[in-house]
Structure formats: C-alpha cells, structure tokens
N, C-alpha and C. Protein backbone atom coordinates (compact mmCIF):
# COMPACT_ATOMS: atom_id res chain seq x y z
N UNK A 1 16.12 88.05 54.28
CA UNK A 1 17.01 88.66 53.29
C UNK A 1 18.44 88.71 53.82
N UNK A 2 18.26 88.94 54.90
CA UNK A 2 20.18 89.09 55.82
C UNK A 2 20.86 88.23 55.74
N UNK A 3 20.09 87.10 55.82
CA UNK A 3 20.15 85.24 55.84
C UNK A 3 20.83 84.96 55.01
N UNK A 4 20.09 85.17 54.09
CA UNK A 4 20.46 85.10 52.38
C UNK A 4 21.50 85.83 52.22
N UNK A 5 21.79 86.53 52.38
CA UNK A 5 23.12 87.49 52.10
C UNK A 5 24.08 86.91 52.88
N UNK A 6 23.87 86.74 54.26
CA UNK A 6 25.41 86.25 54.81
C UNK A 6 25.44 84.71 54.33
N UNK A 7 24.67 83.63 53.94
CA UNK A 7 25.19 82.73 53.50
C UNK A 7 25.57 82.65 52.41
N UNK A 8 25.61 83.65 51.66
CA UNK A 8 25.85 83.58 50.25
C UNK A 8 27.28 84.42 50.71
N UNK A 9 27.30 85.10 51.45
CA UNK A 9 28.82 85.86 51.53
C UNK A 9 30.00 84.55 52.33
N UNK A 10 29.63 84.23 52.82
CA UNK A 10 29.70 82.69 53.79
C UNK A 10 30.68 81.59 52.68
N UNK A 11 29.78 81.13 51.66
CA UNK A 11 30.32 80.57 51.17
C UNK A 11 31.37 81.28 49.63
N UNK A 12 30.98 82.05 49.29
CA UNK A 12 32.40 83.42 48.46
C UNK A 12 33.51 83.33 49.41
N UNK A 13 33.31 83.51 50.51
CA UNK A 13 34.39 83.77 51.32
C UNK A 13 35.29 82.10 52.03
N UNK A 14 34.37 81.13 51.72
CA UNK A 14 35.23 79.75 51.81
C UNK A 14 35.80 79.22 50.44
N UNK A 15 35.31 79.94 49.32
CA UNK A 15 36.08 79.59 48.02
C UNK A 15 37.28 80.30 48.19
N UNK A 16 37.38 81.82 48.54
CA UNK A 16 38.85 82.75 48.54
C UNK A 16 39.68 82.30 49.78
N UNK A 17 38.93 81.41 50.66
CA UNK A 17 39.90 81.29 51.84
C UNK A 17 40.71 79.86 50.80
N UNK A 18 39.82 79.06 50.29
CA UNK A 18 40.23 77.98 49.49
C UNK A 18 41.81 78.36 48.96
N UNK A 19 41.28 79.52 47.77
CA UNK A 19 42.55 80.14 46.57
C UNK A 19 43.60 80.94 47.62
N UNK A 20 43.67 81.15 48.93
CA UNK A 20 44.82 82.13 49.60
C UNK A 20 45.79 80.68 49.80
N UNK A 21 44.97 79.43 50.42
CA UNK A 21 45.54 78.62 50.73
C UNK A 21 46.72 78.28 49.88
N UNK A 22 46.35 78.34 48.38
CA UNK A 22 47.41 77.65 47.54
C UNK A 22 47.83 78.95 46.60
N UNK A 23 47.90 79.88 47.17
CA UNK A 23 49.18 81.44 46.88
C UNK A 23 50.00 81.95 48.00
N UNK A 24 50.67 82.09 47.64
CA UNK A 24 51.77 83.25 48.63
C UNK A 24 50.94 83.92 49.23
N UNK A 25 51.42 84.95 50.13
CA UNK A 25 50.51 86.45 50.99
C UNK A 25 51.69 87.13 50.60
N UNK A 26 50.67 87.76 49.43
CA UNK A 26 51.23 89.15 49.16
C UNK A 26 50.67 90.18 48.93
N UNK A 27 50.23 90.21 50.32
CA UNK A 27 49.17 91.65 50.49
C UNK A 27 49.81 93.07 50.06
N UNK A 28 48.83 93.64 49.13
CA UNK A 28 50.13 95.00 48.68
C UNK A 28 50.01 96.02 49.52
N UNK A 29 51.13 96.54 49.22
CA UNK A 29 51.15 97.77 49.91
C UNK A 29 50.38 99.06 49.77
N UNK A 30 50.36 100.26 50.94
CA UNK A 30 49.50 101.37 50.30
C UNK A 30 50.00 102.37 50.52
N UNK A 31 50.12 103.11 50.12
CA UNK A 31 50.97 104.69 49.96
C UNK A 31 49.69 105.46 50.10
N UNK A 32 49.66 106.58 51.63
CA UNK A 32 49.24 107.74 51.48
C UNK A 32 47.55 107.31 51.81
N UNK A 33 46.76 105.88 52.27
CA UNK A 33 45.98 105.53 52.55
C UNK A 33 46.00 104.96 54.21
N UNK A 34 45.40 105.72 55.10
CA UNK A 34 45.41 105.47 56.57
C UNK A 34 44.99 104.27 56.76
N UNK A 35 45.23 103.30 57.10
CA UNK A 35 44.94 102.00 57.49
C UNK A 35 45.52 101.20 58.63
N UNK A 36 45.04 100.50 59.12
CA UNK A 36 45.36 99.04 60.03
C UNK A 36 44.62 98.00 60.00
N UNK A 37 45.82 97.05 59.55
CA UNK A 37 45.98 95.89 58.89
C UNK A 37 45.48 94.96 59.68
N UNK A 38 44.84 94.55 59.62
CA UNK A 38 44.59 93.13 60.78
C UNK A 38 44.83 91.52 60.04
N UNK A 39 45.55 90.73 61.22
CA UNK A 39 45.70 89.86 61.04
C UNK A 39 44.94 89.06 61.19
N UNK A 40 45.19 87.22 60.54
CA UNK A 40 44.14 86.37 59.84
C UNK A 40 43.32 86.10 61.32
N UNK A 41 44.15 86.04 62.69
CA UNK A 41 43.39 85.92 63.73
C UNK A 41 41.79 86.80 64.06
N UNK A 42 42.23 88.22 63.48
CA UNK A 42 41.32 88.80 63.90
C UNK A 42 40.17 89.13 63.00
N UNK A 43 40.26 88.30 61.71
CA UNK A 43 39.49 88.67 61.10
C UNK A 43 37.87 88.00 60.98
N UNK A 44 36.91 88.44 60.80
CA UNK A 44 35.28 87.41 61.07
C UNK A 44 35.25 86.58 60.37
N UNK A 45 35.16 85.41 60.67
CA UNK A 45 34.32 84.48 59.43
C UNK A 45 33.98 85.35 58.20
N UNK A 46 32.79 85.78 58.92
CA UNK A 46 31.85 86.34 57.42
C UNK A 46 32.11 87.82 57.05
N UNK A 47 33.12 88.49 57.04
CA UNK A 47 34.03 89.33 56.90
C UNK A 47 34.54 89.65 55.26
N UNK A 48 34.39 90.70 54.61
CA UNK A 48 34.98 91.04 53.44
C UNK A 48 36.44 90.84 53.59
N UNK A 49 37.27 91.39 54.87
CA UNK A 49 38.07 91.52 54.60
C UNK A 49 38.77 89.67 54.47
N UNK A 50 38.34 88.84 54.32
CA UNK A 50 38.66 87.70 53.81
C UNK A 50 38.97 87.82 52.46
N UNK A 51 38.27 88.21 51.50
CA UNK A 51 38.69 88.32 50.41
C UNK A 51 39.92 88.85 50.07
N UNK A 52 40.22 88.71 48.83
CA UNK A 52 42.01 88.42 48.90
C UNK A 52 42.27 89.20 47.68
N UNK A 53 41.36 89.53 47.10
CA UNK A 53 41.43 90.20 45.56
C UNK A 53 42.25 91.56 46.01
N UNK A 54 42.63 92.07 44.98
CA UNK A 54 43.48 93.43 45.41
C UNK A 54 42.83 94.43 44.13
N UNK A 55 42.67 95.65 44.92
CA UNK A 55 42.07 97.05 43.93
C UNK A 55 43.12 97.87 44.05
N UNK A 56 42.75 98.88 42.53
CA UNK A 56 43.70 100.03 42.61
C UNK A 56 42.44 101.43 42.96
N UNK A 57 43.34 102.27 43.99
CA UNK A 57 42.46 103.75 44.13
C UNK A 57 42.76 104.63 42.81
N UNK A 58 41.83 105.64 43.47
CA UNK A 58 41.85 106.36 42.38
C UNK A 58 43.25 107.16 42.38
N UNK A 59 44.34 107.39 43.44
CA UNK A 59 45.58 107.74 43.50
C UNK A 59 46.43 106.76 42.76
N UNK A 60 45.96 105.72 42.42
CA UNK A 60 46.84 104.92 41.50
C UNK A 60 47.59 103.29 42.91
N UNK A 61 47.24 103.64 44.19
CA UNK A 61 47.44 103.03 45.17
C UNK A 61 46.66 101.33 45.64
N UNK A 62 47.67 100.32 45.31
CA UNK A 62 46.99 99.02 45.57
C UNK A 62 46.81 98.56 46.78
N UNK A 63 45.87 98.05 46.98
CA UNK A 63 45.05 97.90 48.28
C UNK A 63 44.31 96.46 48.33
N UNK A 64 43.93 96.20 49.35
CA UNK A 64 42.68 94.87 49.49
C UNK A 64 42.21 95.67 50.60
N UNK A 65 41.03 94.72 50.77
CA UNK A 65 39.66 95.00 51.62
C UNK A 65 40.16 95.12 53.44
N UNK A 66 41.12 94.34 53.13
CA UNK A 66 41.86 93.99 54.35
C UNK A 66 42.62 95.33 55.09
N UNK A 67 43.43 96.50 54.09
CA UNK A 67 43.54 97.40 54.61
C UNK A 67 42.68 98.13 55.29
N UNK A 68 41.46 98.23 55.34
CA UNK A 68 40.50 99.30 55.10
C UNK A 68 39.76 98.35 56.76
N UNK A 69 40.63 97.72 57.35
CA UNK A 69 40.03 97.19 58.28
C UNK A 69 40.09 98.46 60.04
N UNK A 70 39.12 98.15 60.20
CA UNK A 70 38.81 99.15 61.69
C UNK A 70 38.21 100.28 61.53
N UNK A 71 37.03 100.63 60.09
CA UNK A 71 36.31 101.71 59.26
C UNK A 71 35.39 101.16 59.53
N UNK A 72 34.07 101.78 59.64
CA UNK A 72 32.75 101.67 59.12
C UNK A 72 32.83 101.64 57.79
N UNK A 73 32.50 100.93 56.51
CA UNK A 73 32.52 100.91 54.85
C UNK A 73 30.81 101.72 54.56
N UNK A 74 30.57 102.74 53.82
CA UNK A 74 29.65 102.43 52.92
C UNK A 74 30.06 102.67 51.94
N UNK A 75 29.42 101.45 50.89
CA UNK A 75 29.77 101.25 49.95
C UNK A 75 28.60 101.06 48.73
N UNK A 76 29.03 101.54 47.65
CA UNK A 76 28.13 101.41 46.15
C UNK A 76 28.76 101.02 45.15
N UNK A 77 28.45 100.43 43.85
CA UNK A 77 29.08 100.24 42.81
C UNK A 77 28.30 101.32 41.94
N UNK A 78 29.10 101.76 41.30
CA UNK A 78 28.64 102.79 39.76
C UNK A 78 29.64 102.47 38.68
N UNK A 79 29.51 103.32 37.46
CA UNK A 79 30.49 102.87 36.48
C UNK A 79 30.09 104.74 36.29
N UNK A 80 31.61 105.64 36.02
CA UNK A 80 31.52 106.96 35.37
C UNK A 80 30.84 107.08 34.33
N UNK A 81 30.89 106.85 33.35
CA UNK A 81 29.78 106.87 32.48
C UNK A 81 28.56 106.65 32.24
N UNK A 82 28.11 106.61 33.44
CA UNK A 82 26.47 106.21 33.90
C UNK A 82 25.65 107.63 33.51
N UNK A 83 24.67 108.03 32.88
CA UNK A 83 24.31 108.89 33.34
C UNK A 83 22.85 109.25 33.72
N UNK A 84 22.00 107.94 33.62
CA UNK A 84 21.04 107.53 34.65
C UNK A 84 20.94 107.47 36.26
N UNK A 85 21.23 106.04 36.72
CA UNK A 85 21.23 105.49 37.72
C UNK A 85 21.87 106.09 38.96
N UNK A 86 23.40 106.08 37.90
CA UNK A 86 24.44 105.96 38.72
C UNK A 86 24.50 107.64 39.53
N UNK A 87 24.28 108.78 38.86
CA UNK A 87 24.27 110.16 39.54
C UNK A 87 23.15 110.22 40.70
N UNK A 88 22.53 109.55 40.64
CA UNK A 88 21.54 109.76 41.59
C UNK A 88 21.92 108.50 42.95
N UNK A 89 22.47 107.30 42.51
CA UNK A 89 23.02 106.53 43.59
C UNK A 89 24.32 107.53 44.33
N UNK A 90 25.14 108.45 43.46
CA UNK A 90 26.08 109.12 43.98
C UNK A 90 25.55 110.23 45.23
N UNK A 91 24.40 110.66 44.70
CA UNK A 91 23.76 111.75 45.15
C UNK A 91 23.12 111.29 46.67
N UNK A 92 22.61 109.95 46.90
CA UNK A 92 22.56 109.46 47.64
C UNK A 92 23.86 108.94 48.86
N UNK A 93 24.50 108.76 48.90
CA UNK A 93 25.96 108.57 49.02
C UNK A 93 26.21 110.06 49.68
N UNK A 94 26.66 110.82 48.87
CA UNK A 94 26.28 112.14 49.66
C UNK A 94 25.95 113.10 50.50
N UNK A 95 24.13 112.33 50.37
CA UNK A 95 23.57 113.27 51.52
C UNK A 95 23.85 111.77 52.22
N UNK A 96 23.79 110.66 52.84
CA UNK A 96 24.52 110.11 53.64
C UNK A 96 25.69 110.59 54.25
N UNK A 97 26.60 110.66 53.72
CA UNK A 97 27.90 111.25 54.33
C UNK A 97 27.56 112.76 54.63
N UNK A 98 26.58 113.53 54.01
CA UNK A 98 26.98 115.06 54.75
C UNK A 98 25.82 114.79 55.92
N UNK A 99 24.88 113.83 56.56
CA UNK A 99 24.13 113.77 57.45
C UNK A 99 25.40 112.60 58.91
N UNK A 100 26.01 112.22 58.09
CA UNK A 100 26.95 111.71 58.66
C UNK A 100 28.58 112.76 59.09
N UNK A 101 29.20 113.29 58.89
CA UNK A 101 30.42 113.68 58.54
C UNK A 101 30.58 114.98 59.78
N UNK A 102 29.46 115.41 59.89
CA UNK A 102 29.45 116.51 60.59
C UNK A 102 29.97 115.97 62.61
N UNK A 103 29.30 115.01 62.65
CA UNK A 103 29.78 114.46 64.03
C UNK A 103 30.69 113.37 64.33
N UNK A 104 30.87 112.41 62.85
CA UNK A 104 32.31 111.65 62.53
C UNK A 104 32.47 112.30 61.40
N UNK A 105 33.94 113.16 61.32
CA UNK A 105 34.52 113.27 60.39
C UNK A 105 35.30 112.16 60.43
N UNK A 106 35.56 111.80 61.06
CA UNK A 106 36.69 110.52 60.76
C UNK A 106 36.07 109.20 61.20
N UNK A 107 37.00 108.17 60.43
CA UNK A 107 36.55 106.44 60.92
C UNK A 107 35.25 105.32 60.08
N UNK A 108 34.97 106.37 59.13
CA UNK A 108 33.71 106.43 57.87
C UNK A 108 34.72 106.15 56.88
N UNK A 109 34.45 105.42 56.08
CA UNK A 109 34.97 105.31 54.84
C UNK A 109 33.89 105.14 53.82
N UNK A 110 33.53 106.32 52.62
CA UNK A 110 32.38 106.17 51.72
C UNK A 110 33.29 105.49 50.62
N UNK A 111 32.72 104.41 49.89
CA UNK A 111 33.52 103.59 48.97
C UNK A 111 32.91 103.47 47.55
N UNK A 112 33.56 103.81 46.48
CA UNK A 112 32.47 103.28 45.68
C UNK A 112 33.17 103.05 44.39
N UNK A 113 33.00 101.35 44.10
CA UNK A 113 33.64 100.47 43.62
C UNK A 113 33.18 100.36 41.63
N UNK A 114 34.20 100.52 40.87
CA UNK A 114 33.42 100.69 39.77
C UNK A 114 33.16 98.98 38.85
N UNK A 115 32.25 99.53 38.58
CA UNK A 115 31.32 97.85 37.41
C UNK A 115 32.01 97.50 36.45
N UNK A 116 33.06 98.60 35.61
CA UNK A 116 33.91 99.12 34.48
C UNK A 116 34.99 99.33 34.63
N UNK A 117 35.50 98.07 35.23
CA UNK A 117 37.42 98.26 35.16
C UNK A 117 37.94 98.54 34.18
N UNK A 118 37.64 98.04 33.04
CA UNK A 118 38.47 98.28 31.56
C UNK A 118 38.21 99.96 31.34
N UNK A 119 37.05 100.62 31.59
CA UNK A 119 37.34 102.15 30.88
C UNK A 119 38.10 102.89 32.43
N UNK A 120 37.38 102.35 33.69
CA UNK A 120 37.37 103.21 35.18
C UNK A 120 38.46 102.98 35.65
N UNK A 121 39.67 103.58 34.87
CA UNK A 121 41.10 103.45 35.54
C UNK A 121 41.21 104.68 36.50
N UNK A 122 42.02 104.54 37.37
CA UNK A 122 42.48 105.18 38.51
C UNK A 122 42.23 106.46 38.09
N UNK A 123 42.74 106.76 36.66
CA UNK A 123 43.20 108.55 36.53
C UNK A 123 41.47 108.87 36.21
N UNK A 124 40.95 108.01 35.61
CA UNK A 124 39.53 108.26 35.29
C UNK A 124 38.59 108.43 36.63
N UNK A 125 38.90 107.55 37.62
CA UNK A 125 38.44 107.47 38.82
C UNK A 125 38.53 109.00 39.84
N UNK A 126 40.26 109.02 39.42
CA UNK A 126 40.36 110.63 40.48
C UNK A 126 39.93 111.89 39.46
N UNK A 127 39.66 111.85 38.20
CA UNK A 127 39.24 113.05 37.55
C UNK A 127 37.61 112.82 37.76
N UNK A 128 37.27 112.09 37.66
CA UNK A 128 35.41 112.16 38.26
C UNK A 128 35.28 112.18 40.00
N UNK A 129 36.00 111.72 40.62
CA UNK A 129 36.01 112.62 42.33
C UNK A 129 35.94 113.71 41.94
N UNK A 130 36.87 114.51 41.38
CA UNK A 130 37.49 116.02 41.42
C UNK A 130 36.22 116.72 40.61
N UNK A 131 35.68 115.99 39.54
CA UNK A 131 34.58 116.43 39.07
C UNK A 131 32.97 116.49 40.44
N UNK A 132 33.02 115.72 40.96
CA UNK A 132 32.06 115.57 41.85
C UNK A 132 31.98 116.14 43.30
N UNK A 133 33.45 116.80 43.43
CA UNK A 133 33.72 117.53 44.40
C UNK A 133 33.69 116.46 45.67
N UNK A 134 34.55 115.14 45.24
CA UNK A 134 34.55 113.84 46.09
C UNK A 134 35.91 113.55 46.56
N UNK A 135 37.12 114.88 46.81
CA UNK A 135 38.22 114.55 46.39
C UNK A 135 39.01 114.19 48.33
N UNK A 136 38.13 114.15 49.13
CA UNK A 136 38.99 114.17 50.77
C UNK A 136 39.27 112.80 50.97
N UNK A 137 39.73 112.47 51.75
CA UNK A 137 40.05 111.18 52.45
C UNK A 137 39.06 109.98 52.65
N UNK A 138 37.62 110.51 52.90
CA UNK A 138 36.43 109.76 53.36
C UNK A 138 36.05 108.92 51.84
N UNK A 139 36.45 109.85 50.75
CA UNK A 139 36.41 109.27 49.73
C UNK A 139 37.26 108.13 48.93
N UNK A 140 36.76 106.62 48.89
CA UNK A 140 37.62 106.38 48.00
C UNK A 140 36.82 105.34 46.44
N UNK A 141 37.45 105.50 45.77
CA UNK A 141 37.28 105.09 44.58
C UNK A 141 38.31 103.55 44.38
N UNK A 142 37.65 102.33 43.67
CA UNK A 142 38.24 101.33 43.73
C UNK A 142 37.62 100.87 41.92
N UNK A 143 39.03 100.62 41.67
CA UNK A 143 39.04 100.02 40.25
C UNK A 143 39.78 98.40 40.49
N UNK A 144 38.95 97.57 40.58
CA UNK A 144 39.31 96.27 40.00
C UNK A 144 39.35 95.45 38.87
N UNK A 145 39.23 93.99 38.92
CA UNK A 145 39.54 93.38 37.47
C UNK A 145 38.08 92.84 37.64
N UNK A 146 37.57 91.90 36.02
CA UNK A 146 36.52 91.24 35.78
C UNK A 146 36.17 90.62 37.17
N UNK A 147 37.15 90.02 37.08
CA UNK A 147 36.70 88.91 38.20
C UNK A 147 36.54 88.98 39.72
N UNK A 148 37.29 90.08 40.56
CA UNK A 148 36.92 90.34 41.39
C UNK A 148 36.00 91.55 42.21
N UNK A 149 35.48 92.26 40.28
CA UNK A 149 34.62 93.36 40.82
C UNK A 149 33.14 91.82 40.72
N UNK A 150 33.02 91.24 39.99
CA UNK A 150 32.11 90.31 40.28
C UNK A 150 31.93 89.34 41.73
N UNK A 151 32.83 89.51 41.94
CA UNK A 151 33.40 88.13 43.52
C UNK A 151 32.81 89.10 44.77
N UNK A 152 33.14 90.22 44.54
CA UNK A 152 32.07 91.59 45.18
C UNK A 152 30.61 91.66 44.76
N UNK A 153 30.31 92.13 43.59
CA UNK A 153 29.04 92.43 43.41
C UNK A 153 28.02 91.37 44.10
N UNK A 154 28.41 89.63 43.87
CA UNK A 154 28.22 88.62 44.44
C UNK A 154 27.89 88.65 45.99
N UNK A 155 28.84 88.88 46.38
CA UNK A 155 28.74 89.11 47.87
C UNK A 155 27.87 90.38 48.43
N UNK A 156 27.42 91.36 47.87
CA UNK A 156 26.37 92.11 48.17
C UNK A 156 25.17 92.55 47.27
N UNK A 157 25.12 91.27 46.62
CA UNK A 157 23.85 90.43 45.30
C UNK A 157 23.61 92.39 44.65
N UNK A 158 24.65 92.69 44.31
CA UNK A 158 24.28 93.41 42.72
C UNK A 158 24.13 92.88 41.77
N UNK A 159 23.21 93.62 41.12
CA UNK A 159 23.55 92.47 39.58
C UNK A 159 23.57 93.22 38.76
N UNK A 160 24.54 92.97 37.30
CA UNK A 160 24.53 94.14 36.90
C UNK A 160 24.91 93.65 35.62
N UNK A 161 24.57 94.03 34.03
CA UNK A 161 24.93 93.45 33.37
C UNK A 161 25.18 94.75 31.72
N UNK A 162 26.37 94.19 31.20
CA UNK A 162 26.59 94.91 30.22
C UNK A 162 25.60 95.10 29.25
N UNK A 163 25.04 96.48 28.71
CA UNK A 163 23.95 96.26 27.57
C UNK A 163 24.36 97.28 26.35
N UNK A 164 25.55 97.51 26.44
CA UNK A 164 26.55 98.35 24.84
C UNK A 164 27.68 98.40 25.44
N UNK A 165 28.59 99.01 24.55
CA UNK A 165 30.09 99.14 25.15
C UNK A 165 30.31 99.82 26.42
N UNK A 166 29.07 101.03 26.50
CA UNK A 166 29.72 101.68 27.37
C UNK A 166 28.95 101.93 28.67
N UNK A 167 27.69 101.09 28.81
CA UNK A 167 26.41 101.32 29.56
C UNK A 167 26.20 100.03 29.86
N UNK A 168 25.65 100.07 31.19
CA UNK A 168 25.14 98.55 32.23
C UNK A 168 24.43 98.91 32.35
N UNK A 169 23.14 97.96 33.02
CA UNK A 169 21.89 98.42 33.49
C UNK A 169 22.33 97.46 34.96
N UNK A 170 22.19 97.70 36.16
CA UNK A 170 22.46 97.59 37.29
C UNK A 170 21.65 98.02 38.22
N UNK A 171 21.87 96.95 39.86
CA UNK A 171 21.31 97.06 40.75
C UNK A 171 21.72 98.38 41.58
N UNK A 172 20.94 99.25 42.39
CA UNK A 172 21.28 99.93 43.33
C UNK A 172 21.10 99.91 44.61
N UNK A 173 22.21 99.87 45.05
CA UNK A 173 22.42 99.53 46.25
C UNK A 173 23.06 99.74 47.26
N UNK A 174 23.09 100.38 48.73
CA UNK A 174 24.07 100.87 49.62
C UNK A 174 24.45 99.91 50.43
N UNK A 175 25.23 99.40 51.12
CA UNK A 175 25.35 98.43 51.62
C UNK A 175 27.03 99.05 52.58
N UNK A 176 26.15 98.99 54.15
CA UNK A 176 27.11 99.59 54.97
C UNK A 176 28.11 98.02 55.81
N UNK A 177 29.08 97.98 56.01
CA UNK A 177 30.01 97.33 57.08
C UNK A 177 30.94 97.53 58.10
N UNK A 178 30.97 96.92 59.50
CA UNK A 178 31.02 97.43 60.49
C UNK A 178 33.16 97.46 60.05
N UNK A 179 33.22 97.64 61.61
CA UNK A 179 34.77 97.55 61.30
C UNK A 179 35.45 96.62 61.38
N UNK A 180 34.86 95.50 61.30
CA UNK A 180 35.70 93.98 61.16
C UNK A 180 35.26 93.77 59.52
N UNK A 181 34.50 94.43 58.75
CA UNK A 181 34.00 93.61 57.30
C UNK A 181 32.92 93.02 57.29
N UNK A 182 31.63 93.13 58.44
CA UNK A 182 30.57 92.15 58.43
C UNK A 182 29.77 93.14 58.21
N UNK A 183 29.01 92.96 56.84
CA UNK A 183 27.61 93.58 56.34
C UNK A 183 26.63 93.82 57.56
N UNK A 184 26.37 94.87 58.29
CA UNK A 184 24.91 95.16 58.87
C UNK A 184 23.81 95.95 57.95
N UNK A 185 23.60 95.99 57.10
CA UNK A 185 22.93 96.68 56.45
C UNK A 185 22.70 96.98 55.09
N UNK A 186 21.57 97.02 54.18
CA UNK A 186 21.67 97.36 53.18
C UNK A 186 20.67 97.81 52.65
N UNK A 187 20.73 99.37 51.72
CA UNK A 187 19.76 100.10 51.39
C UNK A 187 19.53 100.05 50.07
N UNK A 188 18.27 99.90 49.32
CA UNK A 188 18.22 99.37 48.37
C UNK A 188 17.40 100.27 47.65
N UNK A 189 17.61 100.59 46.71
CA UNK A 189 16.81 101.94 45.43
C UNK A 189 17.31 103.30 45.86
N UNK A 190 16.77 104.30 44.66
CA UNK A 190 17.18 105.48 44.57
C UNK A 190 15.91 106.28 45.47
N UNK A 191 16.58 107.20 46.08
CA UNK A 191 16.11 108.32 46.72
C UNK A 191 15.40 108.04 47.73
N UNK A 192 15.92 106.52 48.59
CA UNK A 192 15.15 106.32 49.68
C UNK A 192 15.22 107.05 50.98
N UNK A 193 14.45 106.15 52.02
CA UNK A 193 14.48 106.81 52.98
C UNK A 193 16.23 106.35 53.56
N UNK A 194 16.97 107.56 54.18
CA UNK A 194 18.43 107.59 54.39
C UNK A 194 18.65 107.02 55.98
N UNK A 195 17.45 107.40 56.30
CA UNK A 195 17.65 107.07 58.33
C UNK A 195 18.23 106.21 58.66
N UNK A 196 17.91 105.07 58.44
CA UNK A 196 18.29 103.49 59.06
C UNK A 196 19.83 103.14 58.31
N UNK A 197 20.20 103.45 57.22
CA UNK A 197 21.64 104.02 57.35
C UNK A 197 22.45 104.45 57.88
N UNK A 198 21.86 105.79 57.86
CA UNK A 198 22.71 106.93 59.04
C UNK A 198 22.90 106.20 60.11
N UNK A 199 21.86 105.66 60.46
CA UNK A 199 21.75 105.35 62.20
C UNK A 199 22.67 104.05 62.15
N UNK A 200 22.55 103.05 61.37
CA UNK A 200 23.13 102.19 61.42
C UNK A 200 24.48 102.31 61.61
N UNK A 201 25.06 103.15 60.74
CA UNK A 201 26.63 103.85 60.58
C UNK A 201 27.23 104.68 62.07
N UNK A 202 26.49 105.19 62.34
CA UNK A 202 26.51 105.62 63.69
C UNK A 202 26.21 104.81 64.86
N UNK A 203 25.55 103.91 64.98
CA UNK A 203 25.55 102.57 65.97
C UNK A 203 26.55 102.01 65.54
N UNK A 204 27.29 101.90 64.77
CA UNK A 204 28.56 100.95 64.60
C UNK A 204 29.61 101.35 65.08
N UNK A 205 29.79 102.99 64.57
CA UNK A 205 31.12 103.51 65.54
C UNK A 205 30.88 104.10 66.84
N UNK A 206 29.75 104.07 67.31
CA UNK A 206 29.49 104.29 68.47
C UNK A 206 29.77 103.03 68.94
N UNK A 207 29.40 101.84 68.99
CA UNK A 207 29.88 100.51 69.59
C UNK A 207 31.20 100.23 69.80
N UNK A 208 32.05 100.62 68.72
CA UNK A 208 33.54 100.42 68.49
C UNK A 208 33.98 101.11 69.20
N UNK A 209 34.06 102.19 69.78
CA UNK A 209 34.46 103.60 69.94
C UNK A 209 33.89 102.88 71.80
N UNK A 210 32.98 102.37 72.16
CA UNK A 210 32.51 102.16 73.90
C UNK A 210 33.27 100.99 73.72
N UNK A 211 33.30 99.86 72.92
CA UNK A 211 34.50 98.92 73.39
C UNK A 211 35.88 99.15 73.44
N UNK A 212 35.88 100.41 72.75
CA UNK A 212 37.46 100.40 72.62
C UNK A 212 38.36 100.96 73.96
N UNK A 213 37.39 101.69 74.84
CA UNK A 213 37.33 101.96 76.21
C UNK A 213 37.79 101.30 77.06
C-alpha cells in the first residue's frame, strides 16, 4: 500500500515539477504564519512540498505546502457542511493532537484541507475553527481551488465525490508527513485505533529534533 502511494505521489509530483518549469516562482507570501521556507535543493523527491499549488488559510493568508516545511503535517480533508463523516474524522484529529500536544506543543502542524472550495472560504473556514474550539496555531485550515484540492486528494488517494450541492460522500483518512513533506503514514476510517499515529508523529520529531543536534 506505501508503494502504491509513493509512486503515485512520485509521479503528481513530476507533472507539477513539469508546470513550475514553464511559470515564474511566485511563491506567496504569509502573514502571521511561522514558517521556513526551504529551498528547491532541499526539498525530497517525493515530497509535498514540490507541489506548487497555493492555498488560502482560514486568516485569509496565501500559502503553499512549501511554507509549512520543517513541521510534522497531520492532515485530513472535510468539507463544513458535513454532518456525517466529517465530525467524527474531526473528532479524531483531536484526540490525536490532545494525546499529542501535551509533550510537543510545538513543531505539529494539524491540517485540514477542505473538499468545498466554492462554499469553504477562509471566513467560513475561521468561523467553524472558532466553532470547534480549533482556533491556536497548531491549527490550520486550507481552502483551495478545483484543481488543486484534487492534485492533493490524489496524492493521498482520497476519493471523494459530489452527491447534491452541498454534500460529498468521501474517503477518511489521516495521513501524517515528516518535516521534509514525505508521507510516513496513513490512518484510515473512523474511530480507529490512534497509536501508530501518535507514535509515528512522535518518532518523526523525535528524529528531527536528535539530528538537529
């Protein structure tokens, strides 16, 4: 299954290296989001932060994957108006981070990317944090376009598909990355077992944290 995932992220990520080739670099800027930027040297092959697409937070702040480099990521997709799936993938998310947070408060980034760019604008994004009591730093919320919330979902095989205006029926899925952008992990259904997460998330910045020594 890992296989499958990094070659499928493998080749997403030689089509966007393709499209940077023939655009400018105009990586945007970010206001009020802690980051370091890494350059094309340092980035992995099989690395998100290759991708080139740019999101808005829920502060209204444009970003790529690329900022968010030297974090542990976990990450989910939901759409706010879910009111199946998606509360209980949140809920999960959650007790992750509060089994996490207590011994890294910092260097964690919980992410969670919406399916519904057209309704899940920024202000919609930070009034459902604030509703969810999701509103600190560890939190961020990412609203993209058609095409590159798909160029994502792709790369960590969600699938997810519109079934009325305002409701998807979708994969669930956690899916953690170290601090270069390379997928170690991914947890799959509601209300599973959380361990091999946690632990995973914590072997990552524990590694980072003894090399950085």
């Amino acid at each position: 299954m890992r296989t499958f995932f990094l070659t499928l992220l493998s080749l997403i990520l030689m089509t966007a290296c393709e499209q940077q080739k023939t655009s400018d670099d105009t990586t945007p800027k970010t206001v009020g989001v802690d980051v370091t930027t890494a350059s094309k040297e340092e980035i992995d092959g099989l690395s998100i932060y290759q991708l080139t697409s740019s999101w808005k937070t829920q502060e209204g702040e444009e970003i790529t994957f690329r900022d968010l480099n030297g974090e542990v990521l976990v990450v989910a997709m939901i759409y706010t108006s879910c009111q199946s799936a998606c509360p209980r993938l949140i809920a999960d998310m959650r007790t992750i981070e509060s089994k996490i947070s207590p011994s890294i408060p910092e260097g964690v980034r919980y992410v969670l990317i919406s399916i519904d760019p057209t309704h899940d604008t920024p202000e919609r994004l930070k009034a459902f944090s604030i509703d969810n009591d999701m509103r600190d730093a560890r939190w961020l919320f990412l609203q993209g376009n058609e095409a590159s919330v798909r160029e994502f979902a792709n790369v960590v095989a969600v699938r997810y598909d519109r079934i009325s205006p305002m409701d998807f029926s979708h994969s669930n899925i956690i899916s953690v990355f170290d601090q270069r952008g390379v997928m170690l992990h991914q947890q799959e259904g509601l209300a599973t077992d959380y361990q091999e997460t946690v632990e995973t998330v914590v072997n990552a910045f524990a590694s980072n944290q003894t090399s950085a020594k």
